[in-house]
C-alpha atoms as a PDB file:
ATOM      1  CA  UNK A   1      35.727  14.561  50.020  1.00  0.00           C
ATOM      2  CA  UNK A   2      34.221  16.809  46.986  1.00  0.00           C
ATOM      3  CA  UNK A   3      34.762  14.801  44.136  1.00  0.00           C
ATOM      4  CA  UNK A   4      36.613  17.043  41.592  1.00  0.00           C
ATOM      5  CA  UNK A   5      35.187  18.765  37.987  1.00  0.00           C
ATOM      6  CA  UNK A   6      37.217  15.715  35.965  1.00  0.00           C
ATOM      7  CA  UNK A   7      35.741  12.921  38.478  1.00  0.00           C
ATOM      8  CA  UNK A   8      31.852  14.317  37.458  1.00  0.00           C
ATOM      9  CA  UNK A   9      30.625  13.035  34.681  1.00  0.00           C
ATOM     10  CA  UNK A  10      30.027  15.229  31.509  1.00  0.00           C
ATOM     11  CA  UNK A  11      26.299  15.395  30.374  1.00  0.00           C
ATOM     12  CA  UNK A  12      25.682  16.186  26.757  1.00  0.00           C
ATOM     13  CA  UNK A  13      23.673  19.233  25.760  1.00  0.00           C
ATOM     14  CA  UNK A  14      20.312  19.078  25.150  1.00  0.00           C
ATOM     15  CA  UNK A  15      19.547  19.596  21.883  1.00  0.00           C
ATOM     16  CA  UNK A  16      17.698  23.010  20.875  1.00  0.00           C
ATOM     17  CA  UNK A  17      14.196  21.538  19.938  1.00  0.00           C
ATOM     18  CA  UNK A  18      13.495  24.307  17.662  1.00  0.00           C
ATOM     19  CA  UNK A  19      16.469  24.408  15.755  1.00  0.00           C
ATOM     20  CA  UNK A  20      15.777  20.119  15.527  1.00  0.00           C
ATOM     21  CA  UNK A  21      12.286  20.851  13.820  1.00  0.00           C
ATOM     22  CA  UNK A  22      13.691  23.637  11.341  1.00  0.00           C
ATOM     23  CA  UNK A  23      16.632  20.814  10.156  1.00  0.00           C
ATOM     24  CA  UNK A  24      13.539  18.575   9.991  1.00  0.00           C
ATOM     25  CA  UNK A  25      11.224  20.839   7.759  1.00  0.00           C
ATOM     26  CA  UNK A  26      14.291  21.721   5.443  1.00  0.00           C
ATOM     27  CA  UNK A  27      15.064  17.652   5.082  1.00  0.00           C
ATOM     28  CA  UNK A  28      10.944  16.713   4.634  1.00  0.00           C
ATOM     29  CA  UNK A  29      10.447  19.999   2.223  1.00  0.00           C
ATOM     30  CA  UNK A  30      13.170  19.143  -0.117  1.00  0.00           C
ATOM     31  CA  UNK A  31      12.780  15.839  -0.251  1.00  0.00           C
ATOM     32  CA  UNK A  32      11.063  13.009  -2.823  1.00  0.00           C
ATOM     33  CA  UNK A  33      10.574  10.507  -1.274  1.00  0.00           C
ATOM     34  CA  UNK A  34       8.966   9.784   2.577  1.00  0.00           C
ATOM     35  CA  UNK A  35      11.709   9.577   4.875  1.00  0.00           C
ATOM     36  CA  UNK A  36      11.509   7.161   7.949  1.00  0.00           C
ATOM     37  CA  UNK A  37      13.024   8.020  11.774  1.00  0.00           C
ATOM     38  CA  UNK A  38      16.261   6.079  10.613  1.00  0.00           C
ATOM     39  CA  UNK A  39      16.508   8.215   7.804  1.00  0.00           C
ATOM     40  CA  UNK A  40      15.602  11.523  10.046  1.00  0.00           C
ATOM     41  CA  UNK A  41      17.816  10.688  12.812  1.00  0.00           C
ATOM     42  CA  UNK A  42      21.162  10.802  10.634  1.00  0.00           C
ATOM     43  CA  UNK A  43      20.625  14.272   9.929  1.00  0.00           C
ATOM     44  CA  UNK A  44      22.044  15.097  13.685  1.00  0.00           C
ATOM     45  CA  UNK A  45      25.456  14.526  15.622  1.00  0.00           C
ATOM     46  CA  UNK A  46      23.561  14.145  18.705  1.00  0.00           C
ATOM     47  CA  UNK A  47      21.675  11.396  19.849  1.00  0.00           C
ATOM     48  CA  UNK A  48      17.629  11.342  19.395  1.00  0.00           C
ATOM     49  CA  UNK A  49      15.260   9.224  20.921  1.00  0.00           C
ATOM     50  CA  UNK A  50      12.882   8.126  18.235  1.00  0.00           C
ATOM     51  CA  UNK A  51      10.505   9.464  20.983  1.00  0.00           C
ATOM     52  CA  UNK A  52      11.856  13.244  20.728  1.00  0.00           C
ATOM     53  CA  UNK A  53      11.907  12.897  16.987  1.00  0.00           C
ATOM     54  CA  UNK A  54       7.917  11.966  17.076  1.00  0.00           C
ATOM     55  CA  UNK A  55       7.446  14.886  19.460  1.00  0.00           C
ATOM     56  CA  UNK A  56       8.974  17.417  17.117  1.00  0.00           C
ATOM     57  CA  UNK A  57       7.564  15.829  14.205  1.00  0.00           C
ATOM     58  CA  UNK A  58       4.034  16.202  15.474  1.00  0.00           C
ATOM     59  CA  UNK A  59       4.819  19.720  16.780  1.00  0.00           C
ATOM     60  CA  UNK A  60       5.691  20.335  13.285  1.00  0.00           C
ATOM     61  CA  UNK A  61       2.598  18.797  11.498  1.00  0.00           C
ATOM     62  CA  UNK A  62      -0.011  20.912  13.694  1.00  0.00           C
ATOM     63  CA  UNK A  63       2.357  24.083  12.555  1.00  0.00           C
ATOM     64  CA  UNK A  64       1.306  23.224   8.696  1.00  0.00           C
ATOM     65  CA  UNK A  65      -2.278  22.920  10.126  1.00  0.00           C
ATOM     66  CA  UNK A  66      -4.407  24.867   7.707  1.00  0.00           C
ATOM     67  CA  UNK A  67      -2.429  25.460   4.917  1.00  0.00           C
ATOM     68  CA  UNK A  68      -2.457  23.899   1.656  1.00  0.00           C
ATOM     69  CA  UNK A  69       0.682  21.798   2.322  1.00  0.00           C
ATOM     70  CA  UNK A  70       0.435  19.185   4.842  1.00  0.00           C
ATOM     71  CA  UNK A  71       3.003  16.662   6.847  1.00  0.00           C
ATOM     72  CA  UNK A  72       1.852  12.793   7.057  1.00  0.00           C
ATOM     73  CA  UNK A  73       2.602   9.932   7.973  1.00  0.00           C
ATOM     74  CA  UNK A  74       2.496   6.863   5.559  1.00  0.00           C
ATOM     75  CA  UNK A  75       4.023   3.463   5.102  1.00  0.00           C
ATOM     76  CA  UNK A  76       7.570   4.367   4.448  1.00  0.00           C
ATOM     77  CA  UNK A  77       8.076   7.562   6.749  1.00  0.00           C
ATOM     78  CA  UNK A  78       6.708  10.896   6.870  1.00  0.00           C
ATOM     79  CA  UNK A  79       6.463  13.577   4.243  1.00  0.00           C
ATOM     80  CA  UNK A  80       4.813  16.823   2.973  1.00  0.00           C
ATOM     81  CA  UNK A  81       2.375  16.635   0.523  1.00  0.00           C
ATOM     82  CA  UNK A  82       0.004  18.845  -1.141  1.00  0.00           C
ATOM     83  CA  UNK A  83      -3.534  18.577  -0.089  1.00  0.00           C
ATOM     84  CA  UNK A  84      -5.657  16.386  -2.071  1.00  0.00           C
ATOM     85  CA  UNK A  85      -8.528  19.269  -2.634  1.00  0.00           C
ATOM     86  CA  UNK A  86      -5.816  20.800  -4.444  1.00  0.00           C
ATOM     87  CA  UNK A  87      -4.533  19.107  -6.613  1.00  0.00           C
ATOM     88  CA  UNK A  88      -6.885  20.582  -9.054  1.00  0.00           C
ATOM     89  CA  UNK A  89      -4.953  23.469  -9.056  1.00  0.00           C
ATOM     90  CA  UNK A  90      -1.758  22.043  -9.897  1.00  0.00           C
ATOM     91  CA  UNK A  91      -3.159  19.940 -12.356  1.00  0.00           C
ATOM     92  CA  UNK A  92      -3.481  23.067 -14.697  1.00  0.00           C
ATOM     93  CA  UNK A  93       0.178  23.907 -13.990  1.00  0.00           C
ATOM     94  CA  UNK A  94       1.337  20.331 -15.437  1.00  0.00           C
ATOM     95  CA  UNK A  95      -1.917  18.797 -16.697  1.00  0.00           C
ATOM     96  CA  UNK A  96      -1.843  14.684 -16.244  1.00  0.00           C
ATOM     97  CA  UNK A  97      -3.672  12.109 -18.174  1.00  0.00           C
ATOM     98  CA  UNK A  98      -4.608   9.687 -15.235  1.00  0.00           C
ATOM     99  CA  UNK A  99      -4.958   5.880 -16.700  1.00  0.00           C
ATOM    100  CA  UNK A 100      -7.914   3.988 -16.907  1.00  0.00           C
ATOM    101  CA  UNK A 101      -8.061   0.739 -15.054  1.00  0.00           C
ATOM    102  CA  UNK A 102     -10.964  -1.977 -16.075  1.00  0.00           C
ATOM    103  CA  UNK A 103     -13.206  -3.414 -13.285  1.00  0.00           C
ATOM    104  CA  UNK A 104     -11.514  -6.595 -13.109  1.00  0.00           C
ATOM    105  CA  UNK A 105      -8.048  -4.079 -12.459  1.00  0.00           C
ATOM    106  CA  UNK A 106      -9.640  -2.962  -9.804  1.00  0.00           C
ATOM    107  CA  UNK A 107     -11.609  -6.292  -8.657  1.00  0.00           C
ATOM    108  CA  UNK A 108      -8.322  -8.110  -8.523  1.00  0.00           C
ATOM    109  CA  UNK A 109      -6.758  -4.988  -6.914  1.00  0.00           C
ATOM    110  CA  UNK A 110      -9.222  -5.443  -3.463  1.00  0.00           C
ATOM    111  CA  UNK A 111      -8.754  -8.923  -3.512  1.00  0.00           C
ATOM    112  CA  UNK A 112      -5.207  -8.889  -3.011  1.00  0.00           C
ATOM    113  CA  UNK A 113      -5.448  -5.503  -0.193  1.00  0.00           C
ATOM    114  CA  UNK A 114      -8.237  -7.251   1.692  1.00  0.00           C
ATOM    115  CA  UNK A 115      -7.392 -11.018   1.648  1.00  0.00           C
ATOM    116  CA  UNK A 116      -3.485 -11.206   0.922  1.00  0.00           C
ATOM    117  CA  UNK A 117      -1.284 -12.820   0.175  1.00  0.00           C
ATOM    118  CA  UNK A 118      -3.332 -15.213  -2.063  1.00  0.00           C
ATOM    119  CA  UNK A 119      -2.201 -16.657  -5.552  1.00  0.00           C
ATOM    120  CA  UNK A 120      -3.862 -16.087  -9.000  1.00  0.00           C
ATOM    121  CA  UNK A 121      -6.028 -19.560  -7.911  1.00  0.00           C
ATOM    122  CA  UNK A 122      -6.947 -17.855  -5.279  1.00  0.00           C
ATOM    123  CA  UNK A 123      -7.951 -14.536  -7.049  1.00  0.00           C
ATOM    124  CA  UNK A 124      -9.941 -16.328  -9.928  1.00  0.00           C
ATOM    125  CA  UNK A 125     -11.415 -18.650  -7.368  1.00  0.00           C
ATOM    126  CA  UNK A 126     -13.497 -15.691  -5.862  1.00  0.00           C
ATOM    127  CA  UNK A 127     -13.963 -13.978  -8.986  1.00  0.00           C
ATOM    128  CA  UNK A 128     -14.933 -16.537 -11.042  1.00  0.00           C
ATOM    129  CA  UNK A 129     -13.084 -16.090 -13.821  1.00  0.00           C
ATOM    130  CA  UNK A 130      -9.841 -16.481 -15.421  1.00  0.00           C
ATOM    131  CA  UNK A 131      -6.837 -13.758 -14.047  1.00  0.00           C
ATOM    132  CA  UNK A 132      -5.310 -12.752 -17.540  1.00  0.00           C
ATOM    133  CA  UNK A 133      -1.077 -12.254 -16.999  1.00  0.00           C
ATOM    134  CA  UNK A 134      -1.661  -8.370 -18.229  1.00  0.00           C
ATOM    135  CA  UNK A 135      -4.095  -8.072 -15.122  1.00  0.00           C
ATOM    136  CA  UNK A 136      -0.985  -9.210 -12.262  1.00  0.00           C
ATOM    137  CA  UNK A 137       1.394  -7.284 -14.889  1.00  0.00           C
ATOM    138  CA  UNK A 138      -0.373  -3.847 -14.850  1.00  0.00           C
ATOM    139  CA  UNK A 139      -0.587  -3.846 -10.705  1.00  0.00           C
ATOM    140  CA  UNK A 140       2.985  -4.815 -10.410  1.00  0.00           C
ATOM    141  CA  UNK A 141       4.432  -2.179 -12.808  1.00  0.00           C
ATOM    142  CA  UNK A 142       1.830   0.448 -11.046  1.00  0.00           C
ATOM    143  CA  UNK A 143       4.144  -0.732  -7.947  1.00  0.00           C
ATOM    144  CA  UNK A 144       1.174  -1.675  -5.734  1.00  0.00           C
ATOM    145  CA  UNK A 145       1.653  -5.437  -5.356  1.00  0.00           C
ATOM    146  CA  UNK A 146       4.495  -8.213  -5.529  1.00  0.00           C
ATOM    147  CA  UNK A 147       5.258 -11.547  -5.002  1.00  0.00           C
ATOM    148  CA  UNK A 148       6.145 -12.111  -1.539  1.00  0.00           C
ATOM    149  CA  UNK A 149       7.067 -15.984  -2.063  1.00  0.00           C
ATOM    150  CA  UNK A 150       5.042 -19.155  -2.772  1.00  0.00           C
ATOM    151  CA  UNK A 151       2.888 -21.151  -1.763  1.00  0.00           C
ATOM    152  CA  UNK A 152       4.034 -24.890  -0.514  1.00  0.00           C
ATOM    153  CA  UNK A 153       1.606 -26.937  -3.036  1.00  0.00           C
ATOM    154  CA  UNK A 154       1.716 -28.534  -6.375  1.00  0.00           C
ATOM    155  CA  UNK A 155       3.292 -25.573  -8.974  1.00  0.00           C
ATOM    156  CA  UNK A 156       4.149 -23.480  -6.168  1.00  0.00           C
ATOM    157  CA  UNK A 157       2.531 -20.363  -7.218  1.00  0.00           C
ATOM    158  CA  UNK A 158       3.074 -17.029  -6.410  1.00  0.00           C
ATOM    159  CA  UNK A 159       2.068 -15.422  -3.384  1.00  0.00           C
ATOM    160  CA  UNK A 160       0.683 -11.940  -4.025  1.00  0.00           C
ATOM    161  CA  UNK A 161       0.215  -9.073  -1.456  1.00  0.00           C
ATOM    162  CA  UNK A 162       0.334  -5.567  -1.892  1.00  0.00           C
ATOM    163  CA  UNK A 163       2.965  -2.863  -1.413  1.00  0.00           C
ATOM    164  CA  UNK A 164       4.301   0.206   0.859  1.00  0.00           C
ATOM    165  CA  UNK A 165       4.417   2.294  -2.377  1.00  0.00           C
ATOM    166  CA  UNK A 166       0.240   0.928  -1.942  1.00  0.00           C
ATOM    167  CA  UNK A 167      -0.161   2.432   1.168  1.00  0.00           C
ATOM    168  CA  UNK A 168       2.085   5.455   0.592  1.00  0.00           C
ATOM    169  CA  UNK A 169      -0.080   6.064  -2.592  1.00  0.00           C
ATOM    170  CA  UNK A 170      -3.545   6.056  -0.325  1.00  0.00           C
ATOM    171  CA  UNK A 171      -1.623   7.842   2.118  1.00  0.00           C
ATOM    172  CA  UNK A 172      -1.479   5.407   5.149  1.00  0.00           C
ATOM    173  CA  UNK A 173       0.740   3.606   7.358  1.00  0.00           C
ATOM    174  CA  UNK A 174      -0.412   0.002   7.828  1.00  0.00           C
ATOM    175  CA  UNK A 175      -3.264  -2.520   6.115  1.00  0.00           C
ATOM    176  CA  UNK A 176      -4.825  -1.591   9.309  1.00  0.00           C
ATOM    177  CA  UNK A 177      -6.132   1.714   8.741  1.00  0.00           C
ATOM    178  CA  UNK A 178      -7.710   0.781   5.048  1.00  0.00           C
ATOM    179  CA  UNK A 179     -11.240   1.393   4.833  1.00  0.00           C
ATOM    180  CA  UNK A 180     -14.197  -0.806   4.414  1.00  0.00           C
ATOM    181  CA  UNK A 181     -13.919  -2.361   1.221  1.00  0.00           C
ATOM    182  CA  UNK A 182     -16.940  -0.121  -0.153  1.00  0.00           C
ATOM    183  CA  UNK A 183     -15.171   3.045   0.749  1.00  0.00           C
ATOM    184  CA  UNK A 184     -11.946   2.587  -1.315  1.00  0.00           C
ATOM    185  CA  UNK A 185     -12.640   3.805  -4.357  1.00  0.00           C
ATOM    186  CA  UNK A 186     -13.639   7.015  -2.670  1.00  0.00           C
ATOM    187  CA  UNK A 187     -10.075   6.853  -0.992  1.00  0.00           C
ATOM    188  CA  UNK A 188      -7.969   5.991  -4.344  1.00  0.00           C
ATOM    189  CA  UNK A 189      -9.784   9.004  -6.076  1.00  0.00           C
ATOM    190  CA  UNK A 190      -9.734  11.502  -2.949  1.00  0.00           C
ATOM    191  CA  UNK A 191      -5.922  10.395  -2.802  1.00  0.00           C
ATOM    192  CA  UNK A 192      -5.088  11.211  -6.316  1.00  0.00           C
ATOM    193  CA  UNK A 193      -3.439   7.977  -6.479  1.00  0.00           C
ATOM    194  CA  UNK A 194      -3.455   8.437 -10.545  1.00  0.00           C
ATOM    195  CA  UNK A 195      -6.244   6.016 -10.878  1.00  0.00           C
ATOM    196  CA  UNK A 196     -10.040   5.794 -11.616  1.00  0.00           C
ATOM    197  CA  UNK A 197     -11.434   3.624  -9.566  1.00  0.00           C
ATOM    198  CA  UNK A 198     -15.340   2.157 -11.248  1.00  0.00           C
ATOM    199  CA  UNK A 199     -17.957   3.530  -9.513  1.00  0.00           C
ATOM    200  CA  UNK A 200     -21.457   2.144  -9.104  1.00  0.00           C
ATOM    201  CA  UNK A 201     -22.999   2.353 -12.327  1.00  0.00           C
ATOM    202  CA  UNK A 202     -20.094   3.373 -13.771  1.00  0.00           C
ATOM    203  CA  UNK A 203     -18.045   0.955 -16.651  1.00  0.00           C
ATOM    204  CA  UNK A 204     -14.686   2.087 -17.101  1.00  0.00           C
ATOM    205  CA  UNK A 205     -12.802   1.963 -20.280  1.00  0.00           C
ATOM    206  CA  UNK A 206     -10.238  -0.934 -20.961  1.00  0.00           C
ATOM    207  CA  UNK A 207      -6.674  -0.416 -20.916  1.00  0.00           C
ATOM    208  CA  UNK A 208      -4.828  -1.268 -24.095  1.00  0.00           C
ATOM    209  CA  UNK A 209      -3.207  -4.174 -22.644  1.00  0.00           C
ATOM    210  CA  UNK A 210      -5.881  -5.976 -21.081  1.00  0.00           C
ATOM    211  CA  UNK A 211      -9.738  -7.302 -22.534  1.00  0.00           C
ATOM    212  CA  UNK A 212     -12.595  -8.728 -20.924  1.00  0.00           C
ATOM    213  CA  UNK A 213     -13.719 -11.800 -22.556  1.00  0.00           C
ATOM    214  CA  UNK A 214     -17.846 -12.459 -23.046  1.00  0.00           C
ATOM    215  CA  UNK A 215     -17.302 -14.512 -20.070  1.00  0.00           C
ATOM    216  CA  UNK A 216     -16.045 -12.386 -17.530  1.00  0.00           C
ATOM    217  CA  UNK A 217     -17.907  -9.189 -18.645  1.00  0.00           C
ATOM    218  CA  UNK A 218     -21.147 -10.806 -18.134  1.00  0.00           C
ATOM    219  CA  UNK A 219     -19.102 -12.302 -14.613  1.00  0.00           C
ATOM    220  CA  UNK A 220     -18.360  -8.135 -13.597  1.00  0.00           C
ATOM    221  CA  UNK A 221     -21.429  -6.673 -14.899  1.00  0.00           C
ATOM    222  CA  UNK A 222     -23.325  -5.043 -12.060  1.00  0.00           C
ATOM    223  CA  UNK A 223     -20.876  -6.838  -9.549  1.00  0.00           C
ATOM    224  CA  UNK A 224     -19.064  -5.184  -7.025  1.00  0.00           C
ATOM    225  CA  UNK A 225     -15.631  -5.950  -5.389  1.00  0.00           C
ATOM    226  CA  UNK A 226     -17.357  -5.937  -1.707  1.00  0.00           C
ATOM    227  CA  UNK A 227     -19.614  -9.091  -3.376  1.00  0.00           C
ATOM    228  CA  UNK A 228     -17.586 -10.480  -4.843  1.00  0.00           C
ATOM    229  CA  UNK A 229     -15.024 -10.908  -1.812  1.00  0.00           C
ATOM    230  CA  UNK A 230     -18.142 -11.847   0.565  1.00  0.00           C
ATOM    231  CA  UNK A 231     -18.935 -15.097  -2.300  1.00  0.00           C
ATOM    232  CA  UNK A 232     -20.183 -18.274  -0.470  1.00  0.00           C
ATOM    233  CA  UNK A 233     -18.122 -20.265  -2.037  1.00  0.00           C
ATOM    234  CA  UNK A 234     -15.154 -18.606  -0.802  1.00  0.00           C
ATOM    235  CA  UNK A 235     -16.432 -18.472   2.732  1.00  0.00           C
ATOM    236  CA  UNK A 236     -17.241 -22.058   2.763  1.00  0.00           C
ATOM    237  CA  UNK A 237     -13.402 -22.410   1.617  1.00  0.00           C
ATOM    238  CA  UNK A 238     -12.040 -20.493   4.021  1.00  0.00           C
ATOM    239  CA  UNK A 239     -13.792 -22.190   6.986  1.00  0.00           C
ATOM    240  CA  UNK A 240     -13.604 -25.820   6.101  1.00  0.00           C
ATOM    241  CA  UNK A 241      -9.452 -26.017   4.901  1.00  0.00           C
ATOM    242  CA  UNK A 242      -6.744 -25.743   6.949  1.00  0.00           C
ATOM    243  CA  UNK A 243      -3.698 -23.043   6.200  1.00  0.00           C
ATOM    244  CA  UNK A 244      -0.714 -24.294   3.907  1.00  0.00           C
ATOM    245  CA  UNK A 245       2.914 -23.298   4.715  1.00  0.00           C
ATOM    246  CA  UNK A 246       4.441 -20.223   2.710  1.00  0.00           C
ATOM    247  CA  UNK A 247       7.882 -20.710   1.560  1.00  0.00           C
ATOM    248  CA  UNK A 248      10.569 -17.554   0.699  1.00  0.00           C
ATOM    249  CA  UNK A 249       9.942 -16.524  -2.881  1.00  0.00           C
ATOM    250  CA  UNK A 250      13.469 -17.471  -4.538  1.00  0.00           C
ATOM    251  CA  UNK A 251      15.027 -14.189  -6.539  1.00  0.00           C
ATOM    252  CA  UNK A 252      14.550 -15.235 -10.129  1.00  0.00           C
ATOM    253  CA  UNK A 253      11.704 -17.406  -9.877  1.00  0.00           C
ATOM    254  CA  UNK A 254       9.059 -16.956 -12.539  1.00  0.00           C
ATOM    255  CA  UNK A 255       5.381 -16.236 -11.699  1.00  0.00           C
ATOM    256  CA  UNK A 256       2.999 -19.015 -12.549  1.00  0.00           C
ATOM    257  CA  UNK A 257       1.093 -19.383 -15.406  1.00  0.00           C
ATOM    258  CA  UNK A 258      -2.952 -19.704 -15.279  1.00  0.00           C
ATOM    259  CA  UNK A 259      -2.536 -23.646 -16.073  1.00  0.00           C
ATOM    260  CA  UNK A 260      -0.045 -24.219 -12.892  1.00  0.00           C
ATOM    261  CA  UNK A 261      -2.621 -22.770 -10.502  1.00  0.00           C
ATOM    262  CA  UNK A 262      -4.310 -26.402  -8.338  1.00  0.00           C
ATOM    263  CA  UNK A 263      -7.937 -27.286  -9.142  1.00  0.00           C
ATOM    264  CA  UNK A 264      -7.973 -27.682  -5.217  1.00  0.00           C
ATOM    265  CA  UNK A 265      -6.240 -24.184  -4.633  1.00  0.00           C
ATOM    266  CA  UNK A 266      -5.217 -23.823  -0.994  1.00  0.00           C
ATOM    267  CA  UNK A 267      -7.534 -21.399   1.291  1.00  0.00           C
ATOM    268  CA  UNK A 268      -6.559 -17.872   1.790  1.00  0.00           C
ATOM    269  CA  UNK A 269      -4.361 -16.677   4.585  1.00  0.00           C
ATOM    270  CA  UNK A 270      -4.695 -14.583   7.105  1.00  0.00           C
ATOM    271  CA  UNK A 271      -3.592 -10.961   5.735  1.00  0.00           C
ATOM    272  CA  UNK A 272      -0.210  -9.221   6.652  1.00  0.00           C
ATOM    273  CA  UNK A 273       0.270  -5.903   7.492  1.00  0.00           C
ATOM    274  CA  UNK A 274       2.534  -3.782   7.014  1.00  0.00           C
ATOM    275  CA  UNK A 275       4.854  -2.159   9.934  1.00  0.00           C
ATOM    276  CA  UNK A 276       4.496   1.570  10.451  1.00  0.00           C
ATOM    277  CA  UNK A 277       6.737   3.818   8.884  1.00  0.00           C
ATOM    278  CA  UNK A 278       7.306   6.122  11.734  1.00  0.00           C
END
């Protein structure tokens, strides 16, 4: 018996792949912020595989090859961007006055991307010195590092790590693809992040908000972030003590002050790393 037209079930068509990747362009082109497969895949009545979506979206990203507008894919999704060697140029359409970030910005900066999530203790514990409030305040309004909860000793303090607005900055998906720790400042400044990162035998200026004191200059001076991460001390810290428990950071809970932080801080963890936007 042939089964009838009504019996047979009814496929759905397949979507017209080039008329997918125009919808796509238009959403990516007019939007702000990075927009993730989620995000991409409520733009169509049909069903798409997150698969098909990639497919078109890489199609897509070779078409922009050679231009001075290109289509990546960070931390929180993908997105067109202009090309970092020219951003010159549109600097002199809307010129920018980039901020200046001290050394020990930018010393406590690498500490958190490289050995996260670590408290303040830890932080001053391989720098040597004292973290100043200002210091955790400037990298927190900048949007490159929160609290992520705390850590299960005496004072509980803070857990620190850094953010997808970090990697979406630097332009890259996961912890994973960040370079060796010497090669970062070239990355922040080839990214246009809006930050000057020190330089060897460079000194940047000071922000407004935050001072060295005779202490910790003479601590920084000639020191690099790569040295100071690789200190014995810390090493011998991280080998010897076993791993503490992280609790959930509580909404409302206050970060800890410098005199809360353990003499007998609790070793650095392993570092997280942050899932793929696309």
């Amino acid at each position: 018996m042939v089964p009838s037209m009504s019996d047979q079930p009814i496929s759905s068509p397949l979507p017209d792949l080039q008329e997918v990747k125009k919808i796509l362009e238009t959403a990516l082109l007019t939007s702000q912020e990075p927009l993730s497969l989620s995000d991409l895949k409520k733009l169509f009545e049909e069903e798409l595989s997150s698969e098909t979506l990639r497919k078109v979206l890489e199609e897509l990203k070779q078409d922009w090859e050679g231009r001075g507008v290109e289509l990546t894919n960070v931390a929180s999704g993908w997105r067109f961007r202009s090309r970092p060697e020219y951003q010159g140029y549109l600097d002199k359409l809307n010129p920018r006055k980039l901020p200046r970030y001290s050394r020990a910005v930018m010393e406590t900066l690498a500490i958190i991307a490289y050995k996260q999530p670590v408290t303040r203790g830890d932080i001053e514990e391989i720098r040597g010195v004292t973290v100043s409030t200002p210091i955790i305040k400037t990298l927190e309004e900048r949007g490159w590092i929160e609290a992520i909860g705390h850590r299960e000793v005496p004072g509980h303090p803070a857990l620190y790590a850094t953010t997808k607005q970090f990697l979406d900055d630097l332009n890259l998906r996961s912890l994973e693809e960040l370079p060796p720790l010497e090669d970062l400042g070239t990355l922040v400044e080839r990214e246009g992040a809006g930050v000057n990162l020190p330089l060897p035998g460079t000194e940047p200026a000071l922000t407004e908000t935050e001072t060295l004191s005779a202490g910790e200059e003479g601590a920084a001076e000639g020191a690099q972030p790569e040295e100071l991460l690789e200190s014995p001390r810390e090493a011998e810290s991280m080998e010897s003590a076993p791993e503490e428990p992280v609790s959930e950071m509580r909404k409302g809970e206050s970060i800890e002050s410098p005199g809360e932080e353990p003499e007998d801080a609790a070793p650095l963890q392993e570092h997280r790393v942050a899932g793929a936007g696309g």
